[in-house]
N, C-alpha and C. Protein backbone atom coordinates (compact mmCIF):
# COMPACT_ATOMS: atom_id res chain seq x y z
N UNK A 1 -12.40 -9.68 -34.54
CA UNK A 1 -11.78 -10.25 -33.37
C UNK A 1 -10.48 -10.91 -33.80
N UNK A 2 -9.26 -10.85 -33.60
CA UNK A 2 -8.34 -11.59 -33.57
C UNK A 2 -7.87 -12.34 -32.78
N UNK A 3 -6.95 -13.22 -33.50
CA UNK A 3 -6.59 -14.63 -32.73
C UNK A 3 -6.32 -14.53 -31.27
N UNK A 4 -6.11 -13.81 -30.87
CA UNK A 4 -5.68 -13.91 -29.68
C UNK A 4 -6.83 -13.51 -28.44
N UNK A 5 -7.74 -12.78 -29.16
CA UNK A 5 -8.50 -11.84 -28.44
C UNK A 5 -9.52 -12.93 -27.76
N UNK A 6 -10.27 -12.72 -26.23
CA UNK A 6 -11.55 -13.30 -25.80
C UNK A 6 -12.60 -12.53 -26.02
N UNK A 7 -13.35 -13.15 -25.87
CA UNK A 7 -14.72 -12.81 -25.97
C UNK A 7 -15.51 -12.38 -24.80
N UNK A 8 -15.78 -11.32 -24.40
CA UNK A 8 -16.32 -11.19 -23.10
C UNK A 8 -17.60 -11.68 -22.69
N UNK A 9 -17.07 -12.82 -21.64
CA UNK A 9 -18.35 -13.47 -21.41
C UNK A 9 -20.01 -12.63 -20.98
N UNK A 10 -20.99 -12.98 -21.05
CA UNK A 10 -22.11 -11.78 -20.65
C UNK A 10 -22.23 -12.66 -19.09
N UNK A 11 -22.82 -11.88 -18.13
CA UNK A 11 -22.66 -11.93 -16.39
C UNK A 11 -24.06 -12.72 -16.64
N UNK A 12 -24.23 -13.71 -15.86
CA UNK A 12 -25.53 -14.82 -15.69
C UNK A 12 -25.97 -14.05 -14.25
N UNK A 13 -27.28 -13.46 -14.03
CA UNK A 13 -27.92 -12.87 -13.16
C UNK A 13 -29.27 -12.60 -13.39
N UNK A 14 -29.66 -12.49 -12.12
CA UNK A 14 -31.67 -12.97 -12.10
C UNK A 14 -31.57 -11.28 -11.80
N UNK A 15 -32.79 -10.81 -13.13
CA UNK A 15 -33.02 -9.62 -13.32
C UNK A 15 -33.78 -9.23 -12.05
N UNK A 16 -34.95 -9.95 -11.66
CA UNK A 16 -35.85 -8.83 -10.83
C UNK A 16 -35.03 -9.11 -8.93
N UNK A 17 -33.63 -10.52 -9.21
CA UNK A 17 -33.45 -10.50 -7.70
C UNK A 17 -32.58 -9.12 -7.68
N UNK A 18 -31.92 -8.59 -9.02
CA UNK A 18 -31.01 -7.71 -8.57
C UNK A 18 -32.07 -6.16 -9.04
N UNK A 19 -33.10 -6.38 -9.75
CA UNK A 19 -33.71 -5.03 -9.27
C UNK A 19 -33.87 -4.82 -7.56
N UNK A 20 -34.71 -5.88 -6.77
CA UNK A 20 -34.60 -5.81 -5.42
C UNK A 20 -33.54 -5.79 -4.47
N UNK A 21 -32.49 -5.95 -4.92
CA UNK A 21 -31.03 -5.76 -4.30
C UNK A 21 -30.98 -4.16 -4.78
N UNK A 22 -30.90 -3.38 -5.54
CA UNK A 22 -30.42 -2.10 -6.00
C UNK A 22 -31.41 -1.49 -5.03
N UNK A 23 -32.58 -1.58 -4.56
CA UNK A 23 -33.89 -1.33 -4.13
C UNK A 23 -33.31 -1.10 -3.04
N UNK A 24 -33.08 -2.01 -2.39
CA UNK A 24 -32.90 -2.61 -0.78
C UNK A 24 -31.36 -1.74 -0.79
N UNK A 25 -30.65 -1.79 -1.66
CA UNK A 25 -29.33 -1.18 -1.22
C UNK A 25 -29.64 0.54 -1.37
N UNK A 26 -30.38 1.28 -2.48
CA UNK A 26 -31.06 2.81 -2.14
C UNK A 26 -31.25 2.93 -0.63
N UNK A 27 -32.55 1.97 0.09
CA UNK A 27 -33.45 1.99 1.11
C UNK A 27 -31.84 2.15 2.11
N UNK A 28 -31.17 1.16 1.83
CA UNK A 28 -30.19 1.18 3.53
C UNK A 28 -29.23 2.68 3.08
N UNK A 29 -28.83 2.88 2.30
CA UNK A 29 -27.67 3.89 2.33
C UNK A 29 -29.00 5.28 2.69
N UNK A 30 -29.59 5.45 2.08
CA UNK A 30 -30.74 6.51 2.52
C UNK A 30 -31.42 6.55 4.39
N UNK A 31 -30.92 5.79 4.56
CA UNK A 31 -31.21 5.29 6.07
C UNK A 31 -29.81 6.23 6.79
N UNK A 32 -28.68 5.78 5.90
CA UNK A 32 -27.59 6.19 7.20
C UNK A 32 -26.91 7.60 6.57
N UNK A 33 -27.78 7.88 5.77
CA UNK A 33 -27.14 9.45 4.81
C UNK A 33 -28.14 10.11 4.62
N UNK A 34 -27.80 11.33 5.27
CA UNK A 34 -28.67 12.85 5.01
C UNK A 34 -29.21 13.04 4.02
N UNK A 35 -29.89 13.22 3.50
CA UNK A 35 -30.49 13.81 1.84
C UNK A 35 -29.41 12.73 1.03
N UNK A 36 -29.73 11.17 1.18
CA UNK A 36 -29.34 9.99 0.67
C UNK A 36 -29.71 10.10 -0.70
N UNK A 37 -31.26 11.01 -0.88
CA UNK A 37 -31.80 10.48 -2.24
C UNK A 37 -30.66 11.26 -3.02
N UNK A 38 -30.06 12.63 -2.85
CA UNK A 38 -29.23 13.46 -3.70
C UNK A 38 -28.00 12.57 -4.15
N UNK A 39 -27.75 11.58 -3.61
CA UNK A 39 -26.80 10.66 -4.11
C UNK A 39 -26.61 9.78 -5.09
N UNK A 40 -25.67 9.35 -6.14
CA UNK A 40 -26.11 8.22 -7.59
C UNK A 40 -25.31 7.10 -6.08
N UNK A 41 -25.47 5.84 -6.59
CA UNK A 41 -24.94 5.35 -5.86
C UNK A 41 -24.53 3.59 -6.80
N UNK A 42 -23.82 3.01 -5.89
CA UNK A 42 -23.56 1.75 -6.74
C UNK A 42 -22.87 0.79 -5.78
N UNK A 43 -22.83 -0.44 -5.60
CA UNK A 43 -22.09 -1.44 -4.98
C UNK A 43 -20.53 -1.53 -5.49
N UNK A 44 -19.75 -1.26 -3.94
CA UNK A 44 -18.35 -2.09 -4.16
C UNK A 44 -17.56 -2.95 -3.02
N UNK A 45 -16.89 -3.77 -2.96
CA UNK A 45 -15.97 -4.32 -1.96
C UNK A 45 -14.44 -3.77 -1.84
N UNK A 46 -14.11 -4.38 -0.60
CA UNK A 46 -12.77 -4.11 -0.77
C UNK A 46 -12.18 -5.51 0.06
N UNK A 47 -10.85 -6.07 -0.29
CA UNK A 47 -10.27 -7.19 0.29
C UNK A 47 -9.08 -6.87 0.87
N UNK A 48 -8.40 -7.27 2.08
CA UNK A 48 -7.69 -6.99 2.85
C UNK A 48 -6.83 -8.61 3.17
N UNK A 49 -5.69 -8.39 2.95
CA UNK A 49 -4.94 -10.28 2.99
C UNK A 49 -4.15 -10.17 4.00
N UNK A 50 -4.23 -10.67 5.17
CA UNK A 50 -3.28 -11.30 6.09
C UNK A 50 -2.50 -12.73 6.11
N UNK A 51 -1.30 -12.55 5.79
CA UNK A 51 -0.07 -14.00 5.64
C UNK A 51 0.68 -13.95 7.17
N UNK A 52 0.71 -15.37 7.46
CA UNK A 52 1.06 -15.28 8.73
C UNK A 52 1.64 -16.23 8.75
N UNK A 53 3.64 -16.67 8.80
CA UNK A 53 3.92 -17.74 9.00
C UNK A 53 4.11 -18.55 10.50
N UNK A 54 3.60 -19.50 10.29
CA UNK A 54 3.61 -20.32 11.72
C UNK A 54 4.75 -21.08 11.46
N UNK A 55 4.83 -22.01 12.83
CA UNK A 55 5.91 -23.45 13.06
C UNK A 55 5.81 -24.51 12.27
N UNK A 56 4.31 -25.09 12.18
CA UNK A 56 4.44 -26.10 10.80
C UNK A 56 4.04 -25.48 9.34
N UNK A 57 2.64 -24.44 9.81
CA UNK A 57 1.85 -24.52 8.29
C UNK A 57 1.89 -22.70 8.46
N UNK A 58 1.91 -22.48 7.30
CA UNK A 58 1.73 -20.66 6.93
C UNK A 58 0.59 -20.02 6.32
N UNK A 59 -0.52 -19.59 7.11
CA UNK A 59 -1.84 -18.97 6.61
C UNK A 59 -2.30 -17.63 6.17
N UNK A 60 -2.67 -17.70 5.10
CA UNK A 60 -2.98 -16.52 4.05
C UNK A 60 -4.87 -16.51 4.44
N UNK A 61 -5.02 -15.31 5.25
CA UNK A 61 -6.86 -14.76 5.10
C UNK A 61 -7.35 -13.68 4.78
N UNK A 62 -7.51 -13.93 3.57
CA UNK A 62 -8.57 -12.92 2.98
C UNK A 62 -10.21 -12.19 4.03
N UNK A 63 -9.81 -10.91 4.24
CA UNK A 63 -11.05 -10.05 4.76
C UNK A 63 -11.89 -9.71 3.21
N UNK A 64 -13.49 -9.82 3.81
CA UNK A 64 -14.08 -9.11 2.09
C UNK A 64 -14.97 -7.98 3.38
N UNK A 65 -14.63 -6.99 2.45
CA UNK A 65 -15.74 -5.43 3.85
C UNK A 65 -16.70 -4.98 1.98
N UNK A 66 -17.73 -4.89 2.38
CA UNK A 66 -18.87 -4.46 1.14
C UNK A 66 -19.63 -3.18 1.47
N UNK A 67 -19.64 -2.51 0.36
CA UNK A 67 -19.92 -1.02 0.74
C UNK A 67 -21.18 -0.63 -0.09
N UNK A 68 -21.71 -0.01 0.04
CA UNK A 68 -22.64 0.84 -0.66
C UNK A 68 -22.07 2.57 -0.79
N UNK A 69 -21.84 2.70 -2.23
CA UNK A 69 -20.63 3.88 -3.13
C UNK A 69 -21.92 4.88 -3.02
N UNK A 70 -21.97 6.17 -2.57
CA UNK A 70 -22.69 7.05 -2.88
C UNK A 70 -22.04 8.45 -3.50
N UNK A 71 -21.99 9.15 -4.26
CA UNK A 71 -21.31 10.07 -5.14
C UNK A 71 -22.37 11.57 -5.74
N UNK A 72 -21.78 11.96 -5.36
CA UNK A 72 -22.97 12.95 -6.06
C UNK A 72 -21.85 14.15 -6.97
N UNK A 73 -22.77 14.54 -7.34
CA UNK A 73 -21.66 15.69 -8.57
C UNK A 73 -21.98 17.22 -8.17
N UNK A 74 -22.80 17.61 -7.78
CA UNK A 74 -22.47 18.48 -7.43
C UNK A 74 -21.84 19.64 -6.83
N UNK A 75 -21.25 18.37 -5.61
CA UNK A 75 -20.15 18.54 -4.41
C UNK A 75 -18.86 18.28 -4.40
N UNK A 76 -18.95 17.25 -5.39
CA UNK A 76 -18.11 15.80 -5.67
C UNK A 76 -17.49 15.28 -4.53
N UNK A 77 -18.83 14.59 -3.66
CA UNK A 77 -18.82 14.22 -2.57
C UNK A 77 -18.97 12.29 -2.66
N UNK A 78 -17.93 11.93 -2.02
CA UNK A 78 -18.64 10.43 -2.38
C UNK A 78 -18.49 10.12 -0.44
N UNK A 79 -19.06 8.87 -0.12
CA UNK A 79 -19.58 8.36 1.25
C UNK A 79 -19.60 6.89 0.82
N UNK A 80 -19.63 6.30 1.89
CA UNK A 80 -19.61 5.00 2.03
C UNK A 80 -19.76 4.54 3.35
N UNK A 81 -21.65 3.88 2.93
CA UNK A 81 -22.28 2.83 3.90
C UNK A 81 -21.81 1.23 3.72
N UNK A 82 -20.95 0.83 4.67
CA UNK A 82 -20.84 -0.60 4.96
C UNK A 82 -22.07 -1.72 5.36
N UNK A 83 -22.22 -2.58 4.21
CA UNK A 83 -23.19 -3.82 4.36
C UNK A 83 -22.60 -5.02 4.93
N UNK A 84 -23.38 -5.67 5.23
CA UNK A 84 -23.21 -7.28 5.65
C UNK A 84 -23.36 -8.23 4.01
N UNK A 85 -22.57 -9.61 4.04
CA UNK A 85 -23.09 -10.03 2.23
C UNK A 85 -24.59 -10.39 2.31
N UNK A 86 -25.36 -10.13 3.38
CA UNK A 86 -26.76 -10.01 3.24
C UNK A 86 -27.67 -8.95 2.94
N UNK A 87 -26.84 -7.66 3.21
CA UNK A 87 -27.77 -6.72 2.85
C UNK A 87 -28.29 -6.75 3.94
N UNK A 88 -28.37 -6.70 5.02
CA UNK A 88 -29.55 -6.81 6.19
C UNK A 88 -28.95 -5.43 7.71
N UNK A 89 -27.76 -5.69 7.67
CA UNK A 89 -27.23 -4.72 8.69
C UNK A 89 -25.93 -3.93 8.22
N UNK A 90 -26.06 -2.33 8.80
CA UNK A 90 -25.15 -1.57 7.76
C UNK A 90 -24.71 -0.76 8.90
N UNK A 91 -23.46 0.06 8.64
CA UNK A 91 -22.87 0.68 9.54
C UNK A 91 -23.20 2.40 9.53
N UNK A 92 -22.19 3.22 9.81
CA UNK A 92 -22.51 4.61 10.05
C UNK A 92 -21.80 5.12 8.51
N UNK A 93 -22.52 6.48 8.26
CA UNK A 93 -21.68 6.55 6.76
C UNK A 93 -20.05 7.26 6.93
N UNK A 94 -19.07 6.72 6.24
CA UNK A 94 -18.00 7.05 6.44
C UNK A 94 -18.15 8.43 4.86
N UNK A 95 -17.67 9.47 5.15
CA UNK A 95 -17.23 10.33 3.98
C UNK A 95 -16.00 10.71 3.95
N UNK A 96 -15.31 10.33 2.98
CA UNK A 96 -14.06 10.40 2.27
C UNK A 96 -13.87 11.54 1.80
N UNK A 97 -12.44 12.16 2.39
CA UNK A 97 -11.65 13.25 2.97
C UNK A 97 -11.33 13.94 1.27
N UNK A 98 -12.47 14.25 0.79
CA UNK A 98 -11.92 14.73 -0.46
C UNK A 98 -11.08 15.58 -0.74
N UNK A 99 -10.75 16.82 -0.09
CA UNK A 99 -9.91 17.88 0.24
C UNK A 99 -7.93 16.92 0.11
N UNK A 100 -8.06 15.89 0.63
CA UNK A 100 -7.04 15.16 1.03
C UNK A 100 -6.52 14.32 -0.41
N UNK A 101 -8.07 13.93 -1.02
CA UNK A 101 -7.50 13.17 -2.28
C UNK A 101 -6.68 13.93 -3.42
N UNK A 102 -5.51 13.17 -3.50
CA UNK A 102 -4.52 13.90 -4.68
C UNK A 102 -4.29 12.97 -5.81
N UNK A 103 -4.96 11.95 -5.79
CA UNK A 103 -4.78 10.75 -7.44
C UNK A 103 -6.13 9.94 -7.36
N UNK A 104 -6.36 9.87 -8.42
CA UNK A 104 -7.70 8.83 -8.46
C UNK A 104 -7.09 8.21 -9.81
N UNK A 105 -6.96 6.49 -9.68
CA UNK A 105 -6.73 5.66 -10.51
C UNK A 105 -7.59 4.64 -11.01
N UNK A 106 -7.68 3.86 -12.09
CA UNK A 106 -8.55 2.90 -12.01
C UNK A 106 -7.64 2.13 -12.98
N UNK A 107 -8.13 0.70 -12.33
CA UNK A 107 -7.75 -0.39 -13.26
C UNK A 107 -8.53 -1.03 -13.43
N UNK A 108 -8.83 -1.20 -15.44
CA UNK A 108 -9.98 -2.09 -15.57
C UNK A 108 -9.64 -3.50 -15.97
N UNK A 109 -9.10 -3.84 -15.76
CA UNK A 109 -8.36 -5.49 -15.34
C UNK A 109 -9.37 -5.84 -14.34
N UNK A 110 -9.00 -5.10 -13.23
CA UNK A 110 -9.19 -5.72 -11.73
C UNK A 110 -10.83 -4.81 -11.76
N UNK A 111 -10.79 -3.84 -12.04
CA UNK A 111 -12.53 -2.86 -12.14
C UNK A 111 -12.26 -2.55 -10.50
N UNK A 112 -11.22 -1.94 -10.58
CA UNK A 112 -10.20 -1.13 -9.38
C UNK A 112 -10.57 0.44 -9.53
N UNK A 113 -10.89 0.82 -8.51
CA UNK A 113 -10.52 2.24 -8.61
C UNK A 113 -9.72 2.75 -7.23
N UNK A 114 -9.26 3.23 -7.08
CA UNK A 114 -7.68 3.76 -5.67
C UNK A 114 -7.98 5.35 -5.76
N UNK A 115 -8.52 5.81 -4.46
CA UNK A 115 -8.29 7.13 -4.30
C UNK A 115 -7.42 7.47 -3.53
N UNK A 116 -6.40 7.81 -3.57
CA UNK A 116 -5.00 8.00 -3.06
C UNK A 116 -5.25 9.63 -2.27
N UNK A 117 -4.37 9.76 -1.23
CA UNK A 117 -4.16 10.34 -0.15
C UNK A 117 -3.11 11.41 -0.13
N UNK A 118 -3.06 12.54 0.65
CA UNK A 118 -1.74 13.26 0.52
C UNK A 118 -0.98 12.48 1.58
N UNK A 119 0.38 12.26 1.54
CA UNK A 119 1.48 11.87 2.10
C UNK A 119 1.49 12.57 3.65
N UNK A 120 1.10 11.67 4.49
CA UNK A 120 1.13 12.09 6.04
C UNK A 120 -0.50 12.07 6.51
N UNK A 121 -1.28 11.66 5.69
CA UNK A 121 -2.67 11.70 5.76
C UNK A 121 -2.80 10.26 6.49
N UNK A 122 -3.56 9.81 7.88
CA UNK A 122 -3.51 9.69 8.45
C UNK A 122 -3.04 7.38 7.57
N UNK A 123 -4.24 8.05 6.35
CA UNK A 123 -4.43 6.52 5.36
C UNK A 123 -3.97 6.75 4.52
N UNK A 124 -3.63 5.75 3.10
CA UNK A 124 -2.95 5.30 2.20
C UNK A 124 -4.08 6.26 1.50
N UNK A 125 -5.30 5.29 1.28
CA UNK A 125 -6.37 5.51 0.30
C UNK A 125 -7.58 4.94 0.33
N UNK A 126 -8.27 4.67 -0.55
CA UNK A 126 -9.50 3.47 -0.55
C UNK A 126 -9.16 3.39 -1.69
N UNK A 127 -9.26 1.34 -2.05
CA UNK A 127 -9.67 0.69 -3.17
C UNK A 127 -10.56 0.00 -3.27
N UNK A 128 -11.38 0.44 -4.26
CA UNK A 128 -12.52 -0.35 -4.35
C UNK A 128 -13.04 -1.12 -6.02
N UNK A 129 -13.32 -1.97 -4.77
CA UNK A 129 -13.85 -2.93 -6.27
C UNK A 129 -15.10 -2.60 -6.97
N UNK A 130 -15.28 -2.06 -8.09
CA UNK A 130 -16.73 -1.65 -8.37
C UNK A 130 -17.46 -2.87 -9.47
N UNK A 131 -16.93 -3.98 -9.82
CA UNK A 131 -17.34 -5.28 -10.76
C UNK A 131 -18.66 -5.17 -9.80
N UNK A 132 -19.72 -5.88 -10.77
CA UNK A 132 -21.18 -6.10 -10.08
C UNK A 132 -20.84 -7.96 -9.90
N UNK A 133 -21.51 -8.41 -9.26
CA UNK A 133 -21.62 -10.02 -9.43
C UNK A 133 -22.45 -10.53 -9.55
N UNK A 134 -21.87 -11.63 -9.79
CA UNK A 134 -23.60 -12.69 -10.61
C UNK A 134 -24.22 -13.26 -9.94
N UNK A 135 -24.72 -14.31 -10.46
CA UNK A 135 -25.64 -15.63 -9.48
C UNK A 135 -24.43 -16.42 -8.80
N UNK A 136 -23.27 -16.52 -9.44
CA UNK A 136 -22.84 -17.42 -9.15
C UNK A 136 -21.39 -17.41 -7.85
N UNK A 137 -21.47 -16.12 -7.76
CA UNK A 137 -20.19 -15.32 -6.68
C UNK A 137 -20.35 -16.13 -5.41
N UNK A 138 -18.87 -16.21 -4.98
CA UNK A 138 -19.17 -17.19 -3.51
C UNK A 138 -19.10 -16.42 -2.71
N UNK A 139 -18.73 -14.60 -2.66
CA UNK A 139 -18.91 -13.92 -1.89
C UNK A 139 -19.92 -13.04 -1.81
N UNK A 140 -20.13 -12.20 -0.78
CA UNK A 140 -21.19 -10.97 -1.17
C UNK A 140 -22.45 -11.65 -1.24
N UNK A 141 -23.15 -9.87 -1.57
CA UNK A 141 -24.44 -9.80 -2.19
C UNK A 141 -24.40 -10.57 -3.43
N UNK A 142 -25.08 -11.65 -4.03
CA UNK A 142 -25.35 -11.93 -5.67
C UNK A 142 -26.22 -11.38 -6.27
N UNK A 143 -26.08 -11.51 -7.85
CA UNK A 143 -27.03 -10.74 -8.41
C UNK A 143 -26.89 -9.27 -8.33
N UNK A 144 -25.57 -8.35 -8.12
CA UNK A 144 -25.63 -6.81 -8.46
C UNK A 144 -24.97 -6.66 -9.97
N UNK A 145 -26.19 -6.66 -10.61
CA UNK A 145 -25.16 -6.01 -11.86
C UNK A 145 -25.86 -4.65 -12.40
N UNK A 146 -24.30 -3.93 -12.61
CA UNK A 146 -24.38 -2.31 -12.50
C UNK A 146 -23.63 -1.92 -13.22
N UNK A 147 -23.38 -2.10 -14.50
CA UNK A 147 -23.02 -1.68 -16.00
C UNK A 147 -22.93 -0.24 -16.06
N UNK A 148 -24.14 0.08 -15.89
CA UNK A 148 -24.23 1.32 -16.47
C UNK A 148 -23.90 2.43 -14.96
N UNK A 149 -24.48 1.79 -13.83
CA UNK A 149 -24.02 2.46 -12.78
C UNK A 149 -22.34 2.76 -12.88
N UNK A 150 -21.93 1.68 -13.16
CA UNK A 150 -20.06 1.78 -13.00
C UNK A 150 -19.58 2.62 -13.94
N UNK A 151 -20.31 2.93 -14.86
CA UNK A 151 -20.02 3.88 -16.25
C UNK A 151 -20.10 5.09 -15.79
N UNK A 152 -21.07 5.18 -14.81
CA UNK A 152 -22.09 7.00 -14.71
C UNK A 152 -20.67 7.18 -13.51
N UNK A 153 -20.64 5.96 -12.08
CA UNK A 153 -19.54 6.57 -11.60
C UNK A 153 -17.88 6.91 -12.06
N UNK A 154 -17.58 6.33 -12.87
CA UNK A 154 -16.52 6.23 -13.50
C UNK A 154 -15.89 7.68 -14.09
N UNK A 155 -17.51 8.29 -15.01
CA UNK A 155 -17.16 9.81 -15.20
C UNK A 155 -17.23 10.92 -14.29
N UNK A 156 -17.74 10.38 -13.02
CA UNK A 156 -17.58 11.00 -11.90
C UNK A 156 -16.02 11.44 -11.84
N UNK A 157 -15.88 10.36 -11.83
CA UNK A 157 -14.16 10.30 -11.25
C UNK A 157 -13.46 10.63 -11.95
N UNK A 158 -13.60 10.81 -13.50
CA UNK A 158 -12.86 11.58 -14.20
C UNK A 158 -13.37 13.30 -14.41
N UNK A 159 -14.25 13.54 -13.61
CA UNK A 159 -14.42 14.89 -13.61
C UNK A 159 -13.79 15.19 -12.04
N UNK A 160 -13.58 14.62 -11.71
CA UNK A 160 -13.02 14.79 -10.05
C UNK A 160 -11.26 15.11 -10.37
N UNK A 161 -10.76 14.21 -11.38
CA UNK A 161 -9.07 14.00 -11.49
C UNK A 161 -8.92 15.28 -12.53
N UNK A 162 -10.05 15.95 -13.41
CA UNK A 162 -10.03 17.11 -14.32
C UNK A 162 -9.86 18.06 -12.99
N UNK A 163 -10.50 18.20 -11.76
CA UNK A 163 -9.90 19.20 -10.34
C UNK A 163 -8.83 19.44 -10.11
N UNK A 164 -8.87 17.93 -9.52
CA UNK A 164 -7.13 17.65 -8.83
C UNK A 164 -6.25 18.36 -9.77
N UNK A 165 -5.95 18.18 -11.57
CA UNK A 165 -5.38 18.59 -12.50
C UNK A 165 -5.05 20.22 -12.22
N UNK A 166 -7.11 20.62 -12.38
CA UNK A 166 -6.71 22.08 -12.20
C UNK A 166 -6.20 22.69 -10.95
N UNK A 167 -6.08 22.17 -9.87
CA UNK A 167 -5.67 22.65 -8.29
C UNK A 167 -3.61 22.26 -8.47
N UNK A 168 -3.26 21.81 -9.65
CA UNK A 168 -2.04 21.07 -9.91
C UNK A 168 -1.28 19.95 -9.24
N UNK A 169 -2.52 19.36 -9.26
CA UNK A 169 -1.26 18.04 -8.42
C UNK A 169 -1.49 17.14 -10.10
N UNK A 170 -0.26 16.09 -9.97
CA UNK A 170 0.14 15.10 -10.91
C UNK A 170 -0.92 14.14 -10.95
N UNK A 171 -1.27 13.38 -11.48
CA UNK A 171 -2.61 12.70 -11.88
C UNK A 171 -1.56 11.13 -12.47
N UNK A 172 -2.01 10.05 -12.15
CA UNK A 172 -1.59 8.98 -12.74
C UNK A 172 -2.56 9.06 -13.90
N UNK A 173 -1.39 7.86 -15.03
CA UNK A 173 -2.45 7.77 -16.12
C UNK A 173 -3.93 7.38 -15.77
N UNK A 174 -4.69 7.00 -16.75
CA UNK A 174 -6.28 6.79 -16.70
C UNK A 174 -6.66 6.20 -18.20
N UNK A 175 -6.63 5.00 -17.98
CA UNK A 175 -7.38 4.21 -19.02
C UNK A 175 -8.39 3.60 -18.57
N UNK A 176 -9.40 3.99 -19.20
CA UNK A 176 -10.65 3.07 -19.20
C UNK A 176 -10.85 2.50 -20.07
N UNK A 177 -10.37 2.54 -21.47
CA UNK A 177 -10.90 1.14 -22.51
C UNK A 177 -9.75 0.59 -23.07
């Protein structure tokens, strides 16, 4: 380790609350997706900031929207069921316009991943946060930690940007370590 370097702290989380969170998050995405079980799946958020200056004071609000990531490889199909930070009520599954995606990036700073859009496509992209959280998060579900989930999707996504490559579109770099 050198001088400069940190030490990566280890995530403080109650093992069997987040086995029952991974549980409960299978059960809901399998609820709002067809042959749900054919899916790997994993928790992410996304944050949205509105700045708004007023007459005396100027307000900055953070939106948090929480998803349940479903991906499968065979199709290289991914979907996304929207949760409440309870886990209790979920929306319809949205599936992402893969045909449309032309960059998949990740930043592991932020544990960002950006699936970027062709130009005139109706959206930018989706970014999503794939970090699991601990006991101690003031947002969200607590207690998702998904190490190895974020690993398994991660090479998803680099077998997805090995496509895009071969179909020839330009690929941003890709560091993961």
């Amino acid at each position: 380790m050198g001088l400069f370097c940190k030490k990566e702290k280890e995530i403080e989380y109650d093992k069997e609350d987040c086995v029952k969170k991974k549980k409960l998050l299978r059960e809901l995405f399998d609820e709002k997706v067809r042959q749900g079980d054919t899916y790997d799946i994993l928790y992410a958020y996304m944050t949205s900031s509105k700045y708004e200056e007023g007459f005396f004071i100027n307000t900055n609000t953070t939106s948090f929207y929480y998803y349940i990531v479903g991906y499968r490889k065979k199709d290289g199909s991914i979907v996304l069921v929207q949760v409440d930070s309870e886990l209790v009520n979920n929306s319809e599954a949205y599936f992402i316009d893969m045909e449309n995606v032309v960059d998949i990036t990740y930043n592991k700073k932020y544990e960002q991943v950006c699936l970027q859009y062709k130009k005139g496509y109706d959206s930018y992209g989706e970014i999503l946060n794939i970090e699991g959280t601990d006991a101690k998060t003031l947002y969200g579900p607590k207690n998702i930690y998904q190490k190895e989930e974020k690993e398994k999707f991660l090479d998803f996504l680099e077998a997805v940007r090995e496509d895009l490559i071969k179909k020839g579109y330009k690929v941003s770099k890709w560091k993961r370590n």
